[in-house]
N, C-alpha and C. Protein backbone atom coordinates (compact mmCIF):
# COMPACT_ATOMS: atom_id res chain seq x y z
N UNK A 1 0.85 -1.19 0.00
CA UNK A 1 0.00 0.00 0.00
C UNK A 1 0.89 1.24 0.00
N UNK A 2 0.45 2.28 -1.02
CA UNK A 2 1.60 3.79 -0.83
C UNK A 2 1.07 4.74 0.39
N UNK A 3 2.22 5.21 0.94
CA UNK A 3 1.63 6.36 1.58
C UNK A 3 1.36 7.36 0.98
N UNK A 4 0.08 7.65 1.90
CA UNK A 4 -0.81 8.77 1.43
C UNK A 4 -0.13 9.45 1.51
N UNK A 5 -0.10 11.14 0.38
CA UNK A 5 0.11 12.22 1.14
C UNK A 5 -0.34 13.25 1.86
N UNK A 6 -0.60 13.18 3.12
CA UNK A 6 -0.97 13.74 4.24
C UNK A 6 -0.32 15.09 4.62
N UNK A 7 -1.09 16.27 4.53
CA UNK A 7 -0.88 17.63 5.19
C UNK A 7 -1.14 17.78 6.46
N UNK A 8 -0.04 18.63 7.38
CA UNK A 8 -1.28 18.98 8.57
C UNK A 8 -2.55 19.55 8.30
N UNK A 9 -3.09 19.36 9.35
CA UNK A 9 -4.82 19.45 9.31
C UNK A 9 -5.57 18.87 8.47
N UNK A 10 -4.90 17.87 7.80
CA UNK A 10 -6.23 16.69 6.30
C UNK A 10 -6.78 16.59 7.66
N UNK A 11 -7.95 15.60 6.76
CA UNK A 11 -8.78 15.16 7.42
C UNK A 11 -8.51 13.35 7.35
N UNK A 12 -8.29 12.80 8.02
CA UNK A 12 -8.23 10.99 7.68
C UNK A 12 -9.25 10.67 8.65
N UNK A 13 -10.51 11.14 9.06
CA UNK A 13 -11.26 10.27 9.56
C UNK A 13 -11.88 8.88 8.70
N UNK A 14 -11.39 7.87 9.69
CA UNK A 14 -11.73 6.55 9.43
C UNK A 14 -11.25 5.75 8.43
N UNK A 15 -9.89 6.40 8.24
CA UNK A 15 -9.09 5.67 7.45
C UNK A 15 -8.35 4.69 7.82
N UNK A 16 -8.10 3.99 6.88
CA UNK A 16 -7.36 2.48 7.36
C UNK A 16 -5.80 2.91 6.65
N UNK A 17 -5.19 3.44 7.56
CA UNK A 17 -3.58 3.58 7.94
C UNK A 17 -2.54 3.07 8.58
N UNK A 18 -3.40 1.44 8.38
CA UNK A 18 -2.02 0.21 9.13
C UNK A 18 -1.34 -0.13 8.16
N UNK A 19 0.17 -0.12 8.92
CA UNK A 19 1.48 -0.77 8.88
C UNK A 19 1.77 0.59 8.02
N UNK A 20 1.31 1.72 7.62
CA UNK A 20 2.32 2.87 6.75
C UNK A 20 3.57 3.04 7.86
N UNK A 21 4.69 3.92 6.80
CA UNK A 21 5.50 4.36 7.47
C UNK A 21 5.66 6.08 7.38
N UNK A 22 5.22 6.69 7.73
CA UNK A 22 4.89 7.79 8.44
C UNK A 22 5.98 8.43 9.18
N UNK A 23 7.12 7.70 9.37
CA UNK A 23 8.45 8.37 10.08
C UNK A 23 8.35 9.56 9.88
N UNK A 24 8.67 10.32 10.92
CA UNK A 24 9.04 12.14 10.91
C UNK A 24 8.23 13.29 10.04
N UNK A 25 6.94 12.74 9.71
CA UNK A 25 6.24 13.22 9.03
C UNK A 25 5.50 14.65 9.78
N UNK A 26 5.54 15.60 8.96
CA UNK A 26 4.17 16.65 9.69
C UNK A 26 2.89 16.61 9.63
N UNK A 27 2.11 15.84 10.58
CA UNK A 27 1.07 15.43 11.02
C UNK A 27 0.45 16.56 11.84
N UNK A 28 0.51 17.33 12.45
CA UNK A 28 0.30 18.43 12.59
C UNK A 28 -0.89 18.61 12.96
N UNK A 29 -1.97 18.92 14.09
CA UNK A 29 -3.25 18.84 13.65
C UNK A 29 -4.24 17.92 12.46
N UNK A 30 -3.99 17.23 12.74
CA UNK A 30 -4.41 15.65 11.33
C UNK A 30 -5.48 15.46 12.26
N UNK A 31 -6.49 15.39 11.50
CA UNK A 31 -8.05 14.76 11.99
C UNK A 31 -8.07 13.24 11.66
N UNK A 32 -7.13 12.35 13.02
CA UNK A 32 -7.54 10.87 12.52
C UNK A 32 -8.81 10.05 13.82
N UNK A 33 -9.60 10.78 13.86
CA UNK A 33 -10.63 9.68 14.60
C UNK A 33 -10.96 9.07 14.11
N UNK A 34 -10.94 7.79 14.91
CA UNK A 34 -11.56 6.32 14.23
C UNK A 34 -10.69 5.64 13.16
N UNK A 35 -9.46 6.21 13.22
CA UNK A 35 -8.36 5.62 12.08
C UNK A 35 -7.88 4.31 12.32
N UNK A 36 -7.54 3.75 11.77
CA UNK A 36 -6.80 2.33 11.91
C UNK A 36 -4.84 2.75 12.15
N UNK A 37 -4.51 3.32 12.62
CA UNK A 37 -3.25 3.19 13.03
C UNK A 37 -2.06 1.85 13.23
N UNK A 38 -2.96 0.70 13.14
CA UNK A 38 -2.52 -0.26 14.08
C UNK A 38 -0.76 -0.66 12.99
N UNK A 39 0.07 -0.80 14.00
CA UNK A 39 1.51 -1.08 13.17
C UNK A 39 1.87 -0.09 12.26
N UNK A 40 2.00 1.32 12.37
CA UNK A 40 1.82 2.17 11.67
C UNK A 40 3.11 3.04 12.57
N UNK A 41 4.28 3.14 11.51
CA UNK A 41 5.43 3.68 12.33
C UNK A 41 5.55 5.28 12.46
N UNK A 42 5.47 6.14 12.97
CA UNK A 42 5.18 7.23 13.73
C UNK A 42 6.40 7.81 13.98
N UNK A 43 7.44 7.03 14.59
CA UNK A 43 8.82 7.54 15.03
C UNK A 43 8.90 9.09 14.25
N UNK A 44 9.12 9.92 15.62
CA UNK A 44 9.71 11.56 15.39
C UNK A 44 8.23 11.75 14.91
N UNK A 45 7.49 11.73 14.44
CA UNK A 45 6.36 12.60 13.59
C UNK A 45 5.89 13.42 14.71
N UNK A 46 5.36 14.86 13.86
CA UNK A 46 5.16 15.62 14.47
C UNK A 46 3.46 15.59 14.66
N UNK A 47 2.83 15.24 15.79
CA UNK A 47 0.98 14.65 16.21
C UNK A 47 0.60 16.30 16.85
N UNK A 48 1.17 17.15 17.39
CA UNK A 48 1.04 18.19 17.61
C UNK A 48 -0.21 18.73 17.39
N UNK A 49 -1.66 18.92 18.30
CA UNK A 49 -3.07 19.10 18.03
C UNK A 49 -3.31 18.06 17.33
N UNK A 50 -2.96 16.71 16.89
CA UNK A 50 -4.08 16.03 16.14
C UNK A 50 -5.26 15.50 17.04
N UNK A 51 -6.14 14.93 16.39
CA UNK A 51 -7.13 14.34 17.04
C UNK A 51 -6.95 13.09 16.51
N UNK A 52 -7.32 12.09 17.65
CA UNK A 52 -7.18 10.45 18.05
C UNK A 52 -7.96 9.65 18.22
N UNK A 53 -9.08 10.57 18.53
CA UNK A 53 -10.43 9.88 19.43
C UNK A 53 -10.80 8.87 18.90
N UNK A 54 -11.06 7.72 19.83
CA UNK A 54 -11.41 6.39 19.12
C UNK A 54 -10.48 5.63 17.79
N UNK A 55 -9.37 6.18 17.58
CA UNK A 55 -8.54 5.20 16.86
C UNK A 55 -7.82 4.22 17.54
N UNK A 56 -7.01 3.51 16.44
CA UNK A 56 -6.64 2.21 16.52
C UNK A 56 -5.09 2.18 16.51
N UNK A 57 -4.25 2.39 17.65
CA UNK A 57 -2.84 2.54 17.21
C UNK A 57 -2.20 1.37 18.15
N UNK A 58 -3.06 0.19 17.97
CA UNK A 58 -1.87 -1.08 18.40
C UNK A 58 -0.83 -1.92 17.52
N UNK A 59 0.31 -1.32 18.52
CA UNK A 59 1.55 -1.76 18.13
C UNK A 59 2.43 -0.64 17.12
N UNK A 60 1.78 -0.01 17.46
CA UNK A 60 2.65 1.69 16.30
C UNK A 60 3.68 2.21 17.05
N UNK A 61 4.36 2.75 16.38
CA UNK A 61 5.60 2.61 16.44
C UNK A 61 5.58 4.54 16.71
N UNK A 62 5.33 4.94 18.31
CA UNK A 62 5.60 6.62 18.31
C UNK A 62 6.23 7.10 18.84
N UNK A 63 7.63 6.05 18.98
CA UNK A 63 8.69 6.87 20.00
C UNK A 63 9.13 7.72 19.21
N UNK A 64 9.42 9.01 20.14
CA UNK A 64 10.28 10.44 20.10
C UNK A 64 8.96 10.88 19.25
N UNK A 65 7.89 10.74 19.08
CA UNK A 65 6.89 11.37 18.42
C UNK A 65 6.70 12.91 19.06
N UNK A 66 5.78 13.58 18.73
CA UNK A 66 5.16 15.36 19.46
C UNK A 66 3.70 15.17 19.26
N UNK A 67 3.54 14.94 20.66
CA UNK A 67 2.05 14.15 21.05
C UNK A 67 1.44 15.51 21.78
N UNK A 68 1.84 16.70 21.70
CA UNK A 68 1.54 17.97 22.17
C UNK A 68 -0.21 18.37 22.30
N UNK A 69 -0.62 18.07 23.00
CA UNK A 69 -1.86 18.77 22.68
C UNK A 69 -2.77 17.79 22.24
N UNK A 70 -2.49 16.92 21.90
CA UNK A 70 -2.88 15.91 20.80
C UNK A 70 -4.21 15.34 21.42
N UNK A 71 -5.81 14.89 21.21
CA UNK A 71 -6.78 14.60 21.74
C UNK A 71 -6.60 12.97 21.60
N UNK A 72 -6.83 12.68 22.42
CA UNK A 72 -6.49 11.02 22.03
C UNK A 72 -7.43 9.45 23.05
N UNK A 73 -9.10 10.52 23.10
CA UNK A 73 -10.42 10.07 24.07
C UNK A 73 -10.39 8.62 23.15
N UNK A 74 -10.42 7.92 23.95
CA UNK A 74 -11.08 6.10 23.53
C UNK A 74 -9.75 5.47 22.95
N UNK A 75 -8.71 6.37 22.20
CA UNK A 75 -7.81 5.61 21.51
C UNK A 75 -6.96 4.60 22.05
N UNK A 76 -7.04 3.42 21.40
CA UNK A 76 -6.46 1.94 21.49
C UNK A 76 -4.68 2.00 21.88
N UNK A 77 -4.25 2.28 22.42
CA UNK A 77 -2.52 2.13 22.21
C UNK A 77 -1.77 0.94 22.97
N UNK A 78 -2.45 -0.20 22.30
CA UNK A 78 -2.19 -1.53 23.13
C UNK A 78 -0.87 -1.29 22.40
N UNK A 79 0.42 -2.10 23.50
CA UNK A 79 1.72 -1.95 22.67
C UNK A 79 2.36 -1.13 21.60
N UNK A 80 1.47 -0.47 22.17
CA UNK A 80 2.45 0.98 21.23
C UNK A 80 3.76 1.49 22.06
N UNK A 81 4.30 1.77 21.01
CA UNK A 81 5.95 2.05 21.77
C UNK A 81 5.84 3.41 21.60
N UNK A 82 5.84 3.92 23.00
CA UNK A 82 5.63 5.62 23.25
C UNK A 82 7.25 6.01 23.91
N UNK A 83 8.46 5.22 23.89
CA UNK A 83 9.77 5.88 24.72
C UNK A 83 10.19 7.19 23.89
N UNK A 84 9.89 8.14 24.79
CA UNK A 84 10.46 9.53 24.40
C UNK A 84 9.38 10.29 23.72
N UNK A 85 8.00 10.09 23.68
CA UNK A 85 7.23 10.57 23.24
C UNK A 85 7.16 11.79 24.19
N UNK A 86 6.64 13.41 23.16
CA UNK A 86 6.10 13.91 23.90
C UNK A 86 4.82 13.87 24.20
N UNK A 87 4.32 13.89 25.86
CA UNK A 87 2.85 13.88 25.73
C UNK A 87 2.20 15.06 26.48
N UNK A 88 2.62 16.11 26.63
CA UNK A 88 2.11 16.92 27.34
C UNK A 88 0.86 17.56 26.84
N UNK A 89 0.12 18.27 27.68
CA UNK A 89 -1.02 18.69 27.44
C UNK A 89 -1.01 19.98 26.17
C-alpha cells in the first residue's frame, strides 16, 4: 500500500492507515478519529493538536513522536511504543 500524502490538518477520519511508514512526518493537527493506526510507524512525527479519538494505534511505532496537545479520548494504544514521546497537554 503507498503512503498517502498527508498535510497537517487533512482530514483521515476513518481511514485504514495500518502498517504505513509515516516516520518524521508533519502530522500536525491531522483529523484521525476512528483511524486504523494499528503497526503504523510514527517515530519523530510531528501529532502536535491532532485528534485520536477512538482510533486504533496497536503496536505503532511513536517513540520520540510530538504528542503535544494531541486529543487522544477512547484511543487503542495496546503496545504501542511511546519511549520519548512527547505527551504533554
Amino acid at each position: 500500500m503507498q503512503n498517502p500524502d498527508i498535510t497537517p490538518g487533512a482530514d483521515m477520519t476513518g481511514r485504514d492507515l495500518a502498517g504505513m511508514d509515516l516516520t518524521r512526518r508533519d502530522l500536525g493537527g491531522v483529523n484521525f478519529n476512528g483511524a486504523s493506526l494499528d503497526g503504523t510507524l510514527l517515530a519523530g512525527a510531528n501529532l502536535a493538536g491532532a485528534q485520536l479519538d477512538g482510533a486504533s494505534a496497536v503496536d505503532a511505532d511513536l517513540s520520540r513522536s510530538n504528542l503535544t496537545g494531541a486529543r487522544m479520548m477512547r484511543a487503542d494504544l495496546t503496545d504501542a511504543g511511546l519511549q520519548g514521546a512527547n505527551l504533554q497537554r
